[in-house]
N, C-alpha and C. Protein backbone atom coordinates (compact mmCIF):
# COMPACT_ATOMS: atom_id res chain seq x y z
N UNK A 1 3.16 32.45 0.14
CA UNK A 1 1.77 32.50 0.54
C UNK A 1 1.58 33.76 1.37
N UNK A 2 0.65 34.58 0.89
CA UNK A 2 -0.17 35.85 2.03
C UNK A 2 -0.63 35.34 3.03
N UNK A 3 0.40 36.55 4.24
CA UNK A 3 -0.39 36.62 5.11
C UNK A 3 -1.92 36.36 5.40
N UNK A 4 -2.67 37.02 4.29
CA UNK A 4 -4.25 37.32 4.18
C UNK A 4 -4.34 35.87 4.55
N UNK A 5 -4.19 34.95 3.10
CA UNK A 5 -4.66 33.29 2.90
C UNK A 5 -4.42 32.75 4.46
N UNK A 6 -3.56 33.12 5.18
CA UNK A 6 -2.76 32.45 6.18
C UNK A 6 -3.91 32.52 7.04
N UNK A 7 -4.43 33.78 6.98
CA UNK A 7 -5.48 34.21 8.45
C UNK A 7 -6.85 34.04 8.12
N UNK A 8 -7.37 33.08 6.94
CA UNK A 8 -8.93 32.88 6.55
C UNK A 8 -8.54 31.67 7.37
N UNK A 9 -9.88 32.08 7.91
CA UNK A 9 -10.52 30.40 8.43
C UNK A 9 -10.66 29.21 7.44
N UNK A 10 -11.10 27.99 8.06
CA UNK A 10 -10.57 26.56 7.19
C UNK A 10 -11.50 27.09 5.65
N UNK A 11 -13.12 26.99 6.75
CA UNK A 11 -14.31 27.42 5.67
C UNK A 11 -13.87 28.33 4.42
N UNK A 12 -13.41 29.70 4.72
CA UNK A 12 -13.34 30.35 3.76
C UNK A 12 -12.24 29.75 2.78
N UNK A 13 -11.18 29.21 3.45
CA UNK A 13 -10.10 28.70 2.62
C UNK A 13 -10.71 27.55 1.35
N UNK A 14 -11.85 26.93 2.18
CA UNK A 14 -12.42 25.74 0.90
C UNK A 14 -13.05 26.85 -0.54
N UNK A 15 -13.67 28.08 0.02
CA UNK A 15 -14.37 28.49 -0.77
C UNK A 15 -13.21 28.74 -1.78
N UNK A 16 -12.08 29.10 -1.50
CA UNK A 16 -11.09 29.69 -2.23
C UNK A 16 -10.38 28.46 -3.44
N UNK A 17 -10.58 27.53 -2.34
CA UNK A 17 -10.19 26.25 -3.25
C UNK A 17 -10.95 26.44 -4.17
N UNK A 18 -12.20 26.19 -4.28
CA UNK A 18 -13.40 25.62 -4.65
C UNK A 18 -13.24 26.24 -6.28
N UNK A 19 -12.74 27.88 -6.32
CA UNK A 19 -12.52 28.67 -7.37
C UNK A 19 -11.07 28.14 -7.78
N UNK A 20 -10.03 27.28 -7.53
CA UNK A 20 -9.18 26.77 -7.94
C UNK A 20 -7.28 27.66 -7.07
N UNK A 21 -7.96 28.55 -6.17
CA UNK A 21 -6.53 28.94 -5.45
C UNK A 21 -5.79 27.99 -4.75
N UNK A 22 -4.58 27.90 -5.35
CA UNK A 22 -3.90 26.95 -4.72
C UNK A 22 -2.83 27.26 -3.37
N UNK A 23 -2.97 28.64 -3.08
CA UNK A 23 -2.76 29.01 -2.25
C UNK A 23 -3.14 28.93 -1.15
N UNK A 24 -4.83 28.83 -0.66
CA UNK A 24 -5.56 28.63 -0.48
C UNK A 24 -5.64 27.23 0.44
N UNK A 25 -5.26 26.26 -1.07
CA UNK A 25 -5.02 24.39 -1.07
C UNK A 25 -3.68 24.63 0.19
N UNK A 26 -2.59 25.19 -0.50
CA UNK A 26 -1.38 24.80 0.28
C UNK A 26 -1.81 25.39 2.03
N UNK A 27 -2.51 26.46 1.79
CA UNK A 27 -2.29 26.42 3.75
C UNK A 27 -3.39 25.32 4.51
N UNK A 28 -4.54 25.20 3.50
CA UNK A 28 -5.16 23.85 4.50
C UNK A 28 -4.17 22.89 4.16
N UNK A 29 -3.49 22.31 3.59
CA UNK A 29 -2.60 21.31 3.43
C UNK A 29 -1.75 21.60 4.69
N UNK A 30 -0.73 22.45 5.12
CA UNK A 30 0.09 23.14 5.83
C UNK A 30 -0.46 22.97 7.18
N UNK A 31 -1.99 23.21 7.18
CA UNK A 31 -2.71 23.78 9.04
C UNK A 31 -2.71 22.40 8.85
N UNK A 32 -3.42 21.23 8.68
CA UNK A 32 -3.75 20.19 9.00
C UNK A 32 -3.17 19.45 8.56
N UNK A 33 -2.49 18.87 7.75
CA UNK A 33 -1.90 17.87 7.32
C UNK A 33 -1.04 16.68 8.21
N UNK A 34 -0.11 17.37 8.89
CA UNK A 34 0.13 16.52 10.47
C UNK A 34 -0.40 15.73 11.40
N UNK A 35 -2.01 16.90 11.18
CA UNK A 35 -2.92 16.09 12.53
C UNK A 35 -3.49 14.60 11.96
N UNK A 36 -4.00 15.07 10.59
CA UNK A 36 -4.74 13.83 9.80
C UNK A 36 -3.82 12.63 9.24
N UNK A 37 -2.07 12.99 9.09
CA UNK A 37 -1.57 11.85 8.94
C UNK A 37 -1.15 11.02 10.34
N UNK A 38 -1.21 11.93 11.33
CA UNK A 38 -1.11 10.98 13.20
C UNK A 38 -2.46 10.60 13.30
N UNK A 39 -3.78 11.10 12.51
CA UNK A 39 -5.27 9.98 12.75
C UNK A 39 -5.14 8.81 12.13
N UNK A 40 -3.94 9.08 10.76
CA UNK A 40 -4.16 7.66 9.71
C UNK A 40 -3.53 6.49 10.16
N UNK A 41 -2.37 6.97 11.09
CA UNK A 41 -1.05 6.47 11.29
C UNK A 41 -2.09 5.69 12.80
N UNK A 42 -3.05 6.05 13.32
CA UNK A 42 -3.41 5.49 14.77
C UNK A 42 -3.94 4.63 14.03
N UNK A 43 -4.78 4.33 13.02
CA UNK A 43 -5.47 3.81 12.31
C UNK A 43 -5.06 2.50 11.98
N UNK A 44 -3.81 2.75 11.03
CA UNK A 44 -3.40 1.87 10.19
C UNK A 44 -2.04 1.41 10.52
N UNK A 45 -1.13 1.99 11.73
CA UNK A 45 -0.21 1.65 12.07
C UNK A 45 1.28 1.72 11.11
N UNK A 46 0.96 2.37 9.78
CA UNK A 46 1.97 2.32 8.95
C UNK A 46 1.99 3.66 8.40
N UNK A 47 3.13 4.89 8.57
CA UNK A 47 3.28 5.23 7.99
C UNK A 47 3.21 5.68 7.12
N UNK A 48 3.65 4.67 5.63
CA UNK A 48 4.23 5.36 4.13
C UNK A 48 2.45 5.21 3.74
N UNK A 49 1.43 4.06 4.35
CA UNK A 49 0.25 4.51 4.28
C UNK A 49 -0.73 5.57 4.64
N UNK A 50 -0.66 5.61 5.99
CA UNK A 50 -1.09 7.24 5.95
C UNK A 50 -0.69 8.24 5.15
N UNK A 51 0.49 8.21 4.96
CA UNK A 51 0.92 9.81 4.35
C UNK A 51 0.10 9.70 3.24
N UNK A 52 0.11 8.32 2.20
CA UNK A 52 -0.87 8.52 1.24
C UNK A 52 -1.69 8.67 1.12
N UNK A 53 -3.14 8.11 2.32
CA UNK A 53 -3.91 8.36 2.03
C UNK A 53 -4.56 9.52 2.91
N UNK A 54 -3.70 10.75 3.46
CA UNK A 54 -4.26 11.83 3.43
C UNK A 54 -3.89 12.42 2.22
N UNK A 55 -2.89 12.37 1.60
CA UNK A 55 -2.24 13.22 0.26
C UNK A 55 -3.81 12.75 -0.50
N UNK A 56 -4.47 11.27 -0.66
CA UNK A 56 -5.68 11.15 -1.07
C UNK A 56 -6.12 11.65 -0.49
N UNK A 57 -6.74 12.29 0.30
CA UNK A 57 -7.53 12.73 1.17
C UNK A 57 -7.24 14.86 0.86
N UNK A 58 -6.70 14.78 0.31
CA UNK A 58 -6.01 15.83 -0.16
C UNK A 58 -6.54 16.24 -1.38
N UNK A 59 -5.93 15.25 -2.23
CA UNK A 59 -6.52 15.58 -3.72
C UNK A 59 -8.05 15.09 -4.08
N UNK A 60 -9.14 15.06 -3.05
CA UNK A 60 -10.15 14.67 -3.22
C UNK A 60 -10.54 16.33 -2.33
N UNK A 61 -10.07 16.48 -1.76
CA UNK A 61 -10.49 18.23 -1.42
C UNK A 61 -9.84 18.91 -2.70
N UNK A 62 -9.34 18.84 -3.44
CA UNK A 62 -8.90 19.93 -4.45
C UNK A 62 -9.93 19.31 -5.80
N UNK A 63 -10.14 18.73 -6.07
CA UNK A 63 -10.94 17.99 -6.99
C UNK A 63 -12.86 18.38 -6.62
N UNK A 64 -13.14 17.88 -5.27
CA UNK A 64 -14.27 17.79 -4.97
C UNK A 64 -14.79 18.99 -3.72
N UNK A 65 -14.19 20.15 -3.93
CA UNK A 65 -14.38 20.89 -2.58
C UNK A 65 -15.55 21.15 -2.34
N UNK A 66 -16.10 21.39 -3.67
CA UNK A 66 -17.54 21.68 -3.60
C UNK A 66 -18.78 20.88 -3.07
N UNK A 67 -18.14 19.50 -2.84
CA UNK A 67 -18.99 19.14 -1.78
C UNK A 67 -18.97 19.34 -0.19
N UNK A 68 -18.16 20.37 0.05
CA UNK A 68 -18.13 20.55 1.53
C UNK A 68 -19.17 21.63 1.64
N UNK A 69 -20.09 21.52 2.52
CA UNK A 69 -21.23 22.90 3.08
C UNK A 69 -21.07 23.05 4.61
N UNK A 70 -20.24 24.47 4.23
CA UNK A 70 -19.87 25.09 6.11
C UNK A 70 -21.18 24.94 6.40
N UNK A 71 -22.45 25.06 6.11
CA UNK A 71 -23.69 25.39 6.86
C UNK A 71 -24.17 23.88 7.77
N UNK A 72 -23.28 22.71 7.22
CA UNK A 72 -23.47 21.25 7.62
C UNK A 72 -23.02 21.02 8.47
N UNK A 73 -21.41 21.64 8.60
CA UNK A 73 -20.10 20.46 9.46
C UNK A 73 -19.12 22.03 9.66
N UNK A 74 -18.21 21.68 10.29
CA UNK A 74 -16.36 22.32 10.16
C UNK A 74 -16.09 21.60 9.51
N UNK A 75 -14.80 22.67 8.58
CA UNK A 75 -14.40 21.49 7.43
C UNK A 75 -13.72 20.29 8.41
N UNK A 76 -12.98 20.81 9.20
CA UNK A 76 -12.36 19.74 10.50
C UNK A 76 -13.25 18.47 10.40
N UNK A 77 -14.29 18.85 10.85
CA UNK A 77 -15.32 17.41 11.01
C UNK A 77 -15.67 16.57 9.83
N UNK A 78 -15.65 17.63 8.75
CA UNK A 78 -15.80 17.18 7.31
C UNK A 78 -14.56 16.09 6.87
N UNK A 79 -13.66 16.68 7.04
CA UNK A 79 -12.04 16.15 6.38
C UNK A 79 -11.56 15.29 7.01
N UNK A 80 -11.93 15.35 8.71
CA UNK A 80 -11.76 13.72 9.70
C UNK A 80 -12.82 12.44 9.36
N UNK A 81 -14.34 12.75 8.42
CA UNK A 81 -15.00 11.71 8.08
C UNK A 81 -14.19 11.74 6.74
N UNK A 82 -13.53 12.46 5.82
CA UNK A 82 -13.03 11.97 4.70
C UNK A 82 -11.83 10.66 4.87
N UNK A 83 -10.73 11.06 5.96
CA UNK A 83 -9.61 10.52 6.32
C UNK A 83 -10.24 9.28 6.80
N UNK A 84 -11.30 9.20 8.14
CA UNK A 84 -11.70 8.08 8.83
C UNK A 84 -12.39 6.91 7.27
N UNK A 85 -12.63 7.73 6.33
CA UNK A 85 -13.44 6.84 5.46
C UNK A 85 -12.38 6.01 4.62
N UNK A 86 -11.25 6.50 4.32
CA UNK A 86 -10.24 6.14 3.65
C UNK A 86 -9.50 5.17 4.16
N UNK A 87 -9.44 5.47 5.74
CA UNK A 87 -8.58 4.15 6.55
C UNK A 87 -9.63 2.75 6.99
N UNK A 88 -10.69 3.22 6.99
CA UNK A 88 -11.64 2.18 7.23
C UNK A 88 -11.36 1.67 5.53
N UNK A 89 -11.79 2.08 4.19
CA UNK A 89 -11.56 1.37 3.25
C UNK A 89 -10.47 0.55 2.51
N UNK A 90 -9.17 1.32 3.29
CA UNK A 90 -7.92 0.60 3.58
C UNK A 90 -7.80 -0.55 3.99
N UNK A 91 -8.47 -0.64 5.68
CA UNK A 91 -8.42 -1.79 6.05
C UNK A 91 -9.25 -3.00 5.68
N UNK A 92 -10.59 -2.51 4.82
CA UNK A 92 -11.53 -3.51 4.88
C UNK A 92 -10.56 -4.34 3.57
N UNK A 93 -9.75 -3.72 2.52
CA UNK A 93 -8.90 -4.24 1.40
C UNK A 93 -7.25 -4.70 1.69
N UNK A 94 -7.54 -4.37 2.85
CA UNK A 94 -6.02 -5.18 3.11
C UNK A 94 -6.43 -6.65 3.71
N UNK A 95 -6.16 -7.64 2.85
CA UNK A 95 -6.24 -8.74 2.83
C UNK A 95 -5.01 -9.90 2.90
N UNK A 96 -4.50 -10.50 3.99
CA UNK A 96 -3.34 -11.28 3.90
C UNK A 96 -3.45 -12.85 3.23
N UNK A 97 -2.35 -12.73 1.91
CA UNK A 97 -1.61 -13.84 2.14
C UNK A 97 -1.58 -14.89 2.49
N UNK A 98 -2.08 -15.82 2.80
CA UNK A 98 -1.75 -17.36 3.33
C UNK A 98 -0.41 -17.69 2.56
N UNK A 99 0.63 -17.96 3.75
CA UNK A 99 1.29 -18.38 3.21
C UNK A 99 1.62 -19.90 3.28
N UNK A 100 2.26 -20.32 2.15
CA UNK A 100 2.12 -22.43 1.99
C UNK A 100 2.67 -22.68 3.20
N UNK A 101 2.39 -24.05 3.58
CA UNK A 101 3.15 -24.79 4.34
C UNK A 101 4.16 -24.98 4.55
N UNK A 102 4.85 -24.32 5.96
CA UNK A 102 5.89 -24.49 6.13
C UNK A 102 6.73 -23.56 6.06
N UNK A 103 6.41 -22.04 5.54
CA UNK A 103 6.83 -20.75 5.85
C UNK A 103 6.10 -20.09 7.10
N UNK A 104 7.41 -19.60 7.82
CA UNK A 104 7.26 -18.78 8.65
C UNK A 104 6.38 -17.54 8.14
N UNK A 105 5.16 -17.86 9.49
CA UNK A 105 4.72 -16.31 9.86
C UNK A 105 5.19 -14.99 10.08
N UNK A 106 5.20 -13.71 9.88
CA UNK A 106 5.96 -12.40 9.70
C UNK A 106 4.84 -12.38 10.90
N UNK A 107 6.25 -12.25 12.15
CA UNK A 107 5.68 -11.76 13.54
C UNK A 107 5.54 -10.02 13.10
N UNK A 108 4.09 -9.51 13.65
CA UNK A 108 3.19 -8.97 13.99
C UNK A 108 3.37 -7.55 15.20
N UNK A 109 4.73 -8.00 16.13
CA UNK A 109 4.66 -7.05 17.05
C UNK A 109 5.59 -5.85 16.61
N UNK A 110 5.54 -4.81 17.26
CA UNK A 110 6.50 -3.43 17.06
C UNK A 110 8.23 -4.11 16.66
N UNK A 111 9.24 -3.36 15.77
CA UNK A 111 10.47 -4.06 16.12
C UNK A 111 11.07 -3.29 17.39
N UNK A 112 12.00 -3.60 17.22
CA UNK A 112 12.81 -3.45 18.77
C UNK A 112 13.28 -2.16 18.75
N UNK A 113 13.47 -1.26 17.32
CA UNK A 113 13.44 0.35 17.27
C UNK A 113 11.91 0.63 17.57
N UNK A 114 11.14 0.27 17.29
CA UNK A 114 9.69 1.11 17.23
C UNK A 114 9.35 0.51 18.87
N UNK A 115 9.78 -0.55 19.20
CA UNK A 115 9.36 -0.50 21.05
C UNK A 115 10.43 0.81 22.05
N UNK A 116 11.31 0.55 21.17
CA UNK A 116 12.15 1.80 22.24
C UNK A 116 12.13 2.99 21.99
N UNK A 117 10.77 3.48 21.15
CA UNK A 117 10.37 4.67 20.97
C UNK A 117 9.40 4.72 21.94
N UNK A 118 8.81 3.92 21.97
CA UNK A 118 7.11 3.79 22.73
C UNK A 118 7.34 3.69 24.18
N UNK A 119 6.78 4.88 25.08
CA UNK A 119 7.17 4.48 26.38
C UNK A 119 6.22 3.29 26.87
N UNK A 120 6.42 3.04 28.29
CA UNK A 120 5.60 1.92 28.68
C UNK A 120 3.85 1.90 28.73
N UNK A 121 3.69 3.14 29.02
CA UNK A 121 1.90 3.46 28.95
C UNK A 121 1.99 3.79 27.62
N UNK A 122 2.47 4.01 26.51
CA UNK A 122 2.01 4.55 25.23
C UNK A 122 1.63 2.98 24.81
N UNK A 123 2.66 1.51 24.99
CA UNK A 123 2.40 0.57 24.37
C UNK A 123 1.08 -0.07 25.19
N UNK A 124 1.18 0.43 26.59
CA UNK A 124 -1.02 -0.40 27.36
C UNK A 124 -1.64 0.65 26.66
N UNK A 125 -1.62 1.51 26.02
CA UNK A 125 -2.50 2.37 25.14
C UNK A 125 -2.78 1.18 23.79
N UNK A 126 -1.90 1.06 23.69
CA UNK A 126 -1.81 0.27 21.69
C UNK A 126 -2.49 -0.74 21.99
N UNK A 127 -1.79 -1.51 23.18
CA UNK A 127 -2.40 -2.79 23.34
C UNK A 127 -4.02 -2.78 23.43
N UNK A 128 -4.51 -1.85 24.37
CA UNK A 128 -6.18 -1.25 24.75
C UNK A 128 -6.71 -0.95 23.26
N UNK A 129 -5.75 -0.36 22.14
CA UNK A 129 -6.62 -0.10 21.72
C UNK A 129 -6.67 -1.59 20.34
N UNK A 130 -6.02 -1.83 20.37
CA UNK A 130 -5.95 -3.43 19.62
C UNK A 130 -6.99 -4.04 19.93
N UNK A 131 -7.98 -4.25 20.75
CA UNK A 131 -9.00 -5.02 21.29
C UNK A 131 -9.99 -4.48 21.05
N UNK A 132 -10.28 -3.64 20.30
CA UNK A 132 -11.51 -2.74 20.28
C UNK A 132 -11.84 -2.82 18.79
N UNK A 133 -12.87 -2.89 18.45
CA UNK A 133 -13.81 -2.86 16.96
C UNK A 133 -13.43 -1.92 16.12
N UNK A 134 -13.24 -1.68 14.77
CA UNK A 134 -12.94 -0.14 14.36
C UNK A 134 -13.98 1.02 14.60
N UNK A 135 -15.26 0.45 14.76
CA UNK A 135 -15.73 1.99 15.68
C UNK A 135 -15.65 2.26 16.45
N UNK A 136 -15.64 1.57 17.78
CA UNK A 136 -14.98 1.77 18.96
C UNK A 136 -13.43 2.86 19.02
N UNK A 137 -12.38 1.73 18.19
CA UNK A 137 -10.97 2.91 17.73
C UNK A 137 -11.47 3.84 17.22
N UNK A 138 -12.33 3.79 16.15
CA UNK A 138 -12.91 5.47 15.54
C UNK A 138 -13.03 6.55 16.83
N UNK A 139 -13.75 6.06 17.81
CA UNK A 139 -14.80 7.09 18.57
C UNK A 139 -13.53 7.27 19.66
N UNK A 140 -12.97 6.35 20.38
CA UNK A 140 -11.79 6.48 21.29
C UNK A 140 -10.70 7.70 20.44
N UNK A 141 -10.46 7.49 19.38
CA UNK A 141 -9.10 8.41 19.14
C UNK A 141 -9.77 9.71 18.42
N UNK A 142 -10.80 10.04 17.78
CA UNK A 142 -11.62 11.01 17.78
C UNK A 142 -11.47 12.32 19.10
N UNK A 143 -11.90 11.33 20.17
CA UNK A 143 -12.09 11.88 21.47
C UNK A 143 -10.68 12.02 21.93
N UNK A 144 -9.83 11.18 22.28
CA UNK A 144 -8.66 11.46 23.28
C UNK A 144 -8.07 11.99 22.87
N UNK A 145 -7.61 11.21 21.06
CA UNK A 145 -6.13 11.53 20.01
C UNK A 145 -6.53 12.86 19.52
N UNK A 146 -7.43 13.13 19.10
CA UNK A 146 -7.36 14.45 17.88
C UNK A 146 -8.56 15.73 19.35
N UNK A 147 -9.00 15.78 20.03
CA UNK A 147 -9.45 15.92 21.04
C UNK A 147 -10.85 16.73 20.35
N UNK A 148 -11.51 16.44 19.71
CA UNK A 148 -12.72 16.54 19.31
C UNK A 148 -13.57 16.50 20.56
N UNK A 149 -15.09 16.79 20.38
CA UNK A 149 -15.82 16.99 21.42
C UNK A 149 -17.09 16.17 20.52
N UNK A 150 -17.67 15.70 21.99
CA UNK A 150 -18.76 14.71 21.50
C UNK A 150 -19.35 15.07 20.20
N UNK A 151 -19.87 16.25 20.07
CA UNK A 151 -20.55 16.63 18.86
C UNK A 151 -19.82 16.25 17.52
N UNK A 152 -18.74 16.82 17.65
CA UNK A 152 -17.77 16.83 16.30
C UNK A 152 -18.18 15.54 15.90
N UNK A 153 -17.31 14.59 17.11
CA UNK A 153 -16.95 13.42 16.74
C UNK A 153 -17.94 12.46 16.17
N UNK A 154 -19.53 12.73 17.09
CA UNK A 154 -20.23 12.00 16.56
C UNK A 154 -20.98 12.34 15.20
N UNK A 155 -20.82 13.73 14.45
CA UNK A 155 -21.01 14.22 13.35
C UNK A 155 -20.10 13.38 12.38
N UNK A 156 -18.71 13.41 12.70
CA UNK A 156 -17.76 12.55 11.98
C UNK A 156 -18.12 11.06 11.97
N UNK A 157 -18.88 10.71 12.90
CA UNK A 157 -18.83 9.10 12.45
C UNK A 157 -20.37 8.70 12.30
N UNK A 158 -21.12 9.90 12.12
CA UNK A 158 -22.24 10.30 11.56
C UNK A 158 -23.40 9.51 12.38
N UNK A 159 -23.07 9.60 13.47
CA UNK A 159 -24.22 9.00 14.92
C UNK A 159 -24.65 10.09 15.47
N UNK A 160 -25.90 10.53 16.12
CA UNK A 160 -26.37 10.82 17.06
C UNK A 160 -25.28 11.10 18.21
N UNK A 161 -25.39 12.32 19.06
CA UNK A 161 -24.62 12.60 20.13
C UNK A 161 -24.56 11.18 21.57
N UNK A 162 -25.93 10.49 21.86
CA UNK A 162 -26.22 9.94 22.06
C UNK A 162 -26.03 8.60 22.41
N UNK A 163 -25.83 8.20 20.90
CA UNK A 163 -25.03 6.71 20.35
C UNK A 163 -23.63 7.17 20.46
N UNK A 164 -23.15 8.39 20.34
CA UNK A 164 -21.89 8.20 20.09
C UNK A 164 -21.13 8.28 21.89
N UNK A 165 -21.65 9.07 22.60
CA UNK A 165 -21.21 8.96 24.05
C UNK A 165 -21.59 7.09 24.58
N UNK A 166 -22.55 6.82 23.94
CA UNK A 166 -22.03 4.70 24.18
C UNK A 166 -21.36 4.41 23.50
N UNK A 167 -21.13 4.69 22.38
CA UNK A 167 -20.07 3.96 21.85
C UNK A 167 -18.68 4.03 22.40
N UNK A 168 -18.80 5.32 23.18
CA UNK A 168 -17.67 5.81 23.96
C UNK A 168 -17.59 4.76 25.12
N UNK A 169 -17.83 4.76 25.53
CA UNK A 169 -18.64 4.49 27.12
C UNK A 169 -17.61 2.81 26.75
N UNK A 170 -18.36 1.77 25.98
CA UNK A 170 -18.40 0.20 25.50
C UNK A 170 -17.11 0.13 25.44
N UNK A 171 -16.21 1.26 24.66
CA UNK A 171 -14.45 1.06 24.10
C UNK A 171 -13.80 1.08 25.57
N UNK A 172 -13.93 2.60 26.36
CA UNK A 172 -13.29 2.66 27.57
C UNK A 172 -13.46 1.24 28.38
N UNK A 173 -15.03 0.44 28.65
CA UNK A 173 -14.50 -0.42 28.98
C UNK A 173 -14.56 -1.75 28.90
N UNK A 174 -14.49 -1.84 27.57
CA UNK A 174 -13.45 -2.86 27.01
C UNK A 174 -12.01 -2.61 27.42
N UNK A 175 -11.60 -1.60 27.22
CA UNK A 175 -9.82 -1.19 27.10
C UNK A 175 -9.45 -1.39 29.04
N UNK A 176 -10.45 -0.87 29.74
CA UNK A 176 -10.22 -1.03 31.11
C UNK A 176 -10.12 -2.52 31.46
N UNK A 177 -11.21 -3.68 30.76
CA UNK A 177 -11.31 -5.13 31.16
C UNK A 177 -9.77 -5.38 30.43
N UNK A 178 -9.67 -5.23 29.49
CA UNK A 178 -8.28 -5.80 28.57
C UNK A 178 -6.74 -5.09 29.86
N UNK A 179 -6.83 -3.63 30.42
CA UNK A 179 -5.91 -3.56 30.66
C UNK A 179 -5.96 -3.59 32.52
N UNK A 180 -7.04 -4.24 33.36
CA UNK A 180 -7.34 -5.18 34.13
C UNK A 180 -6.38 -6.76 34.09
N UNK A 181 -7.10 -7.32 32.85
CA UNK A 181 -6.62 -8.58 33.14
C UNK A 181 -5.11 -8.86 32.98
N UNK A 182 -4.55 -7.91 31.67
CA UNK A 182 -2.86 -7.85 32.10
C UNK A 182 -2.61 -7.60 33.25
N UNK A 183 -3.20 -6.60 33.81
CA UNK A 183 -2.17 -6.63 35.17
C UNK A 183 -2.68 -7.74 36.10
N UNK A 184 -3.36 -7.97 36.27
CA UNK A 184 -3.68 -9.49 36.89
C UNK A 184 -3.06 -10.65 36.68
N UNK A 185 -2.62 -10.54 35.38
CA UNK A 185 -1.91 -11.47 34.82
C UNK A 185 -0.05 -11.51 35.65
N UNK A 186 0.20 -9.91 35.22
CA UNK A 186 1.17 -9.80 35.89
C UNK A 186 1.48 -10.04 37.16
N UNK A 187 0.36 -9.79 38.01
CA UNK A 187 0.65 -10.01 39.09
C UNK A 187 0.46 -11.56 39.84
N UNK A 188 -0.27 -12.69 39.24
CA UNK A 188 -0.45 -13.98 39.66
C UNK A 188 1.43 -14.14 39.42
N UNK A 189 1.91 -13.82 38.17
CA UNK A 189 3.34 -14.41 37.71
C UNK A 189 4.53 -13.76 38.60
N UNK A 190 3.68 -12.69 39.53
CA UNK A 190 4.90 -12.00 40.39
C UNK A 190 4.85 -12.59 42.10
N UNK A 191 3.79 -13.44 42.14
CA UNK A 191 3.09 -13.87 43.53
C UNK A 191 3.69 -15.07 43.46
């Protein structure tokens, strides 16, 4: 890959797509690809899913570039409502199982490798954000995780600047009441 391709901005790089350079494809693949599979992965908590559905999220920019208009969005803002749309449609189709009577439930929490990765505030993060609505998680990891700015973010989840600083506002505290009453909790059991 050229230098040149390396040093166009996202915008020009779509235009390049758009005419079929795959050169073009591979460095937005390359600049972003990381960030949008750690948005999928906050999302969906798995992995071998994210990776896929930015690689979808991928081949729907090489297929459809031409619906991106720099004069609208950054492709950034563009390609975080593509990803956010994919994990929201993920989750609304992931549907569990009932299993018959008398089989054990598949406990739910981190295993005991994935807790001793997670320091102690990364897991009152998970926990905070477990309690929150998926727009709420939308607008929280928008803002903190990928560090977007009100505008972006609320372009990405296609609200008003407005609505989207409450929607902000409602998650923080929710996540503050949720990570309140643990420690309250903790502390009646330490008294």
């Amino acid at each position: 890959m050229s230098q040149e391709v390396k040093n166009l901005s996202d915008e020009a790089l779509v235009l390049h797509v758009k005419a079929g350079d795959e050169h073009a494809f591979r460095a937005l693949a390359l600049r972003h690809g990381a960030r949008y599979r750690a948005l999928a992965f906050r999302f969906l908590g798995d992995m071998a899913v994210a990776e896929d559905l930015v690689q979808e999220g991928f081949v729907k920019l090489w297929t459809s570039a031409d619906r991106f208009d720099a004069t609208k969005a950054k492709f950034t803002t563009w390609f975080h409502r593509v990803i956010v749309n994919k994990c929201l449609d993920e989750k609304r189709k992931r549907h569990l199982i009932p299993l018959p009577e008398g089989y054990d439930v598949e406990d739910g929490r981190p295993s005991a490798e994935e807790q001793l990765g997670m320091s102690a505030a990364h897991r009152k993060i998970m926990a905070g954000l477990a309690v929150l609505s998926d727009r709420e998680k939308t607008a929280v990891t928008l803002s903190y995780f990928d560090g977007l700015s009100n505008k972006d973010a609320a372009d990405v989840m296609l609200l008003n600047v407005k609505a989207y600083e409450s929607l902000l506002v409602r998650a923080r505290t929710k996540m503050r009441q949720n990570l309140m009453a643990d420690k309250e909790t903790l502390l009646s059991a330490l008294g």
